[in-house]
C-alpha atoms as a PDB file:
ATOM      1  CA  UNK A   1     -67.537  75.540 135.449  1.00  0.00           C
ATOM      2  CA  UNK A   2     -65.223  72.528 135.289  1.00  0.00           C
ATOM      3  CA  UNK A   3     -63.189  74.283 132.483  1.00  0.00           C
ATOM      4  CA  UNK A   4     -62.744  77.522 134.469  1.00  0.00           C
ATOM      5  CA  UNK A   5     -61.523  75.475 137.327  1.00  0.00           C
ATOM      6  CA  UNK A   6     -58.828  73.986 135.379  1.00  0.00           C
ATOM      7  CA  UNK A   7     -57.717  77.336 133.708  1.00  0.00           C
ATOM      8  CA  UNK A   8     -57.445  78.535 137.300  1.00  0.00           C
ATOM      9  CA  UNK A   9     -54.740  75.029 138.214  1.00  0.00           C
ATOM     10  CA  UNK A  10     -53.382  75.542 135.579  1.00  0.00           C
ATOM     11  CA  UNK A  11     -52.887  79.592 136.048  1.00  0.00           C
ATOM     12  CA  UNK A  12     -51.598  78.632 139.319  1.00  0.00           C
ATOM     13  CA  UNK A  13     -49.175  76.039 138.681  1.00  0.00           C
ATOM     14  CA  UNK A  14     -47.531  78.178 135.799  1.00  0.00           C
ATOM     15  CA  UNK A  15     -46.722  80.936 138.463  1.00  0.00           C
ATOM     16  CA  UNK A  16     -45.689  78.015 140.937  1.00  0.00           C
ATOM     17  CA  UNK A  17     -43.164  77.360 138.616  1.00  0.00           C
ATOM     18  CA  UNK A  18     -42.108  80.484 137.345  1.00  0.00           C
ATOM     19  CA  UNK A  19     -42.076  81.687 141.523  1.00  0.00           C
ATOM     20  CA  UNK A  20     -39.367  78.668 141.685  1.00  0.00           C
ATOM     21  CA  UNK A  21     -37.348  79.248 138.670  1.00  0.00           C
ATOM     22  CA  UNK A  22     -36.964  83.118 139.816  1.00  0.00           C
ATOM     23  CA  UNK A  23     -35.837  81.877 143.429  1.00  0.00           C
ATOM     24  CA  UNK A  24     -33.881  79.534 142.262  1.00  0.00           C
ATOM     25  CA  UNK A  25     -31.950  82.106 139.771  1.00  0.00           C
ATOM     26  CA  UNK A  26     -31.736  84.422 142.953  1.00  0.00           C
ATOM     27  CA  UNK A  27     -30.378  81.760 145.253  1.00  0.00           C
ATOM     28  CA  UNK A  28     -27.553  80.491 142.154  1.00  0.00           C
ATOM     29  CA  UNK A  29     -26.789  84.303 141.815  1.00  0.00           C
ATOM     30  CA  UNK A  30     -26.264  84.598 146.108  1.00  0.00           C
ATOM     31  CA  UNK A  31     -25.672  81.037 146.747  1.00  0.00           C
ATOM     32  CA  UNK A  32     -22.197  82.708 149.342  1.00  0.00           C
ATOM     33  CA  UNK A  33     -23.703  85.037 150.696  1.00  0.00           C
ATOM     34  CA  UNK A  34     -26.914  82.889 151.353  1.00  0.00           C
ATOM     35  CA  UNK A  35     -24.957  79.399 152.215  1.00  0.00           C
ATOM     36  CA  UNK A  36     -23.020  82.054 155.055  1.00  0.00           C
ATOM     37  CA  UNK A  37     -26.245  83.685 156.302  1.00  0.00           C
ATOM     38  CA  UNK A  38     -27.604  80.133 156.776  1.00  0.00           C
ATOM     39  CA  UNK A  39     -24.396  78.442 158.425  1.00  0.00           C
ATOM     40  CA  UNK A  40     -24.980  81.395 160.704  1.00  0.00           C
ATOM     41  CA  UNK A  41     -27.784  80.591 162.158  1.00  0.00           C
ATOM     42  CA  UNK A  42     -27.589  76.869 162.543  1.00  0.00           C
ATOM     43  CA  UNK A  43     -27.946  75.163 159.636  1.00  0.00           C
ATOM     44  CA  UNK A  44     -25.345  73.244 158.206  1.00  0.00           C
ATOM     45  CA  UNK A  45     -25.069  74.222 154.345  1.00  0.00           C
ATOM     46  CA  UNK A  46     -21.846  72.795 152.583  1.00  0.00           C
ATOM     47  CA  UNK A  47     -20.506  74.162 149.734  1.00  0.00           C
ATOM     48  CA  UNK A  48     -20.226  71.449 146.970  1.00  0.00           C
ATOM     49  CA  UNK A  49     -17.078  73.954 145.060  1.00  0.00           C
ATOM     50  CA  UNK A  50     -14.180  71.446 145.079  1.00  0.00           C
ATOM     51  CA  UNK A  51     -13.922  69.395 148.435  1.00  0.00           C
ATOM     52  CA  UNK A  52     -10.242  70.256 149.902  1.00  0.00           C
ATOM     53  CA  UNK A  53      -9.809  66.817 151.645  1.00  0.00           C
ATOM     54  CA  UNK A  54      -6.900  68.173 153.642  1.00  0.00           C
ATOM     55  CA  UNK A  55      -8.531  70.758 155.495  1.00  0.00           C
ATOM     56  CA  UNK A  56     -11.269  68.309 156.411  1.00  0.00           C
ATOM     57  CA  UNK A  57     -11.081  67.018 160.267  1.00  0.00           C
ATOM     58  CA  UNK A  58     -10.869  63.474 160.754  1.00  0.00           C
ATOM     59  CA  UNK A  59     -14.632  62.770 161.487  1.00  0.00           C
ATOM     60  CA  UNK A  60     -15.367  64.782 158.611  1.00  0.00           C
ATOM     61  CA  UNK A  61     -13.185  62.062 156.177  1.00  0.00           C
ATOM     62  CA  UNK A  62     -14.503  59.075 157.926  1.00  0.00           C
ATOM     63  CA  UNK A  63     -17.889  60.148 156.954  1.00  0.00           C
ATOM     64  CA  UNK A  64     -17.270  60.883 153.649  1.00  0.00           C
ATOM     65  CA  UNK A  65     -15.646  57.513 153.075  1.00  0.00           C
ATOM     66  CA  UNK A  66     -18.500  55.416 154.923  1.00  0.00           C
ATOM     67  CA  UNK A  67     -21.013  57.885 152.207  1.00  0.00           C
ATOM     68  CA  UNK A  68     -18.589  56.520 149.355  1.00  0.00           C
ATOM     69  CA  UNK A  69     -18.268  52.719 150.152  1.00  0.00           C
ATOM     70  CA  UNK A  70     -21.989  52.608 150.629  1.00  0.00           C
ATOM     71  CA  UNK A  71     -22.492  54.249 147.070  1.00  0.00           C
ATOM     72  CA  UNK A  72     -19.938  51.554 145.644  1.00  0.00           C
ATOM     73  CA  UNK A  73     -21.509  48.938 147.758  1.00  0.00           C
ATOM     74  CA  UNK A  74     -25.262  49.730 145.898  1.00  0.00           C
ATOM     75  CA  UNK A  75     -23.294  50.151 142.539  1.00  0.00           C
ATOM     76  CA  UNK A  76     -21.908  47.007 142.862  1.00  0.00           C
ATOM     77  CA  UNK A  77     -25.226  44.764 144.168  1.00  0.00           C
ATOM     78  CA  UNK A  78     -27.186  46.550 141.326  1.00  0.00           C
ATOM     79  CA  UNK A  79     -24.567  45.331 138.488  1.00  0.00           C
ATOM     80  CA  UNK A  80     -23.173  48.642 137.611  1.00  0.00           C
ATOM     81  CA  UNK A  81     -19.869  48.259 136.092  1.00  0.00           C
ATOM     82  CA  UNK A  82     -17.113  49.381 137.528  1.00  0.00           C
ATOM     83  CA  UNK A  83     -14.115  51.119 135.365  1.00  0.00           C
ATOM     84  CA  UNK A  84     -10.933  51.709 136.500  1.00  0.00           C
ATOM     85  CA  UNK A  85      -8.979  54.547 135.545  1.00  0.00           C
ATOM     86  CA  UNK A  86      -5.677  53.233 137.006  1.00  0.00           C
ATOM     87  CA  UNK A  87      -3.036  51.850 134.223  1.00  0.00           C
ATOM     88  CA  UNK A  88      -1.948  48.389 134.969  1.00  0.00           C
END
């Protein structure tokens, strides 16, 4: 009994995962046309295809720059090392 209950989990995670993989395929395949649909009706989806900082209102930057310092910040208190790409 215990033996067909775990060929039956296991059964059922396998198509779990194959269900995801196949949406997920879909989704990369439509990921305009689905990011659009969604921005349509309310839900803010933002395309991650080269940020044009230019086109980007004011609020928008400030964000992104509070997001950035904060991820330097926790680089920085965990002892990450910093390299700079600048020539001195």
């Amino acid at each position: 009994m215990m033996m067909r209950n775990r060929a039956g989990l296991v059964k059922g995670i396998a198509i779990g995962v194959g269900v995801c993989a196949a949406g997920y395929l879909i989704y990369k395949q439509n990921e305009e046309a689905v990011n659009a649909f969604l921005n349509n009706h309310g839900f803010n989806i933002e395309s991650d295809k080269g940020t044009d900082y230019y086109s980007m209102s004011l609020e928008k930057l400030m964000e992104t720059k509070e997001v950035i310092e904060d991820i330097i910040a926790e680089k920085d208190l965990t002892g990450i090392t910093m390299v700079s790409t600048e020539e001195v």
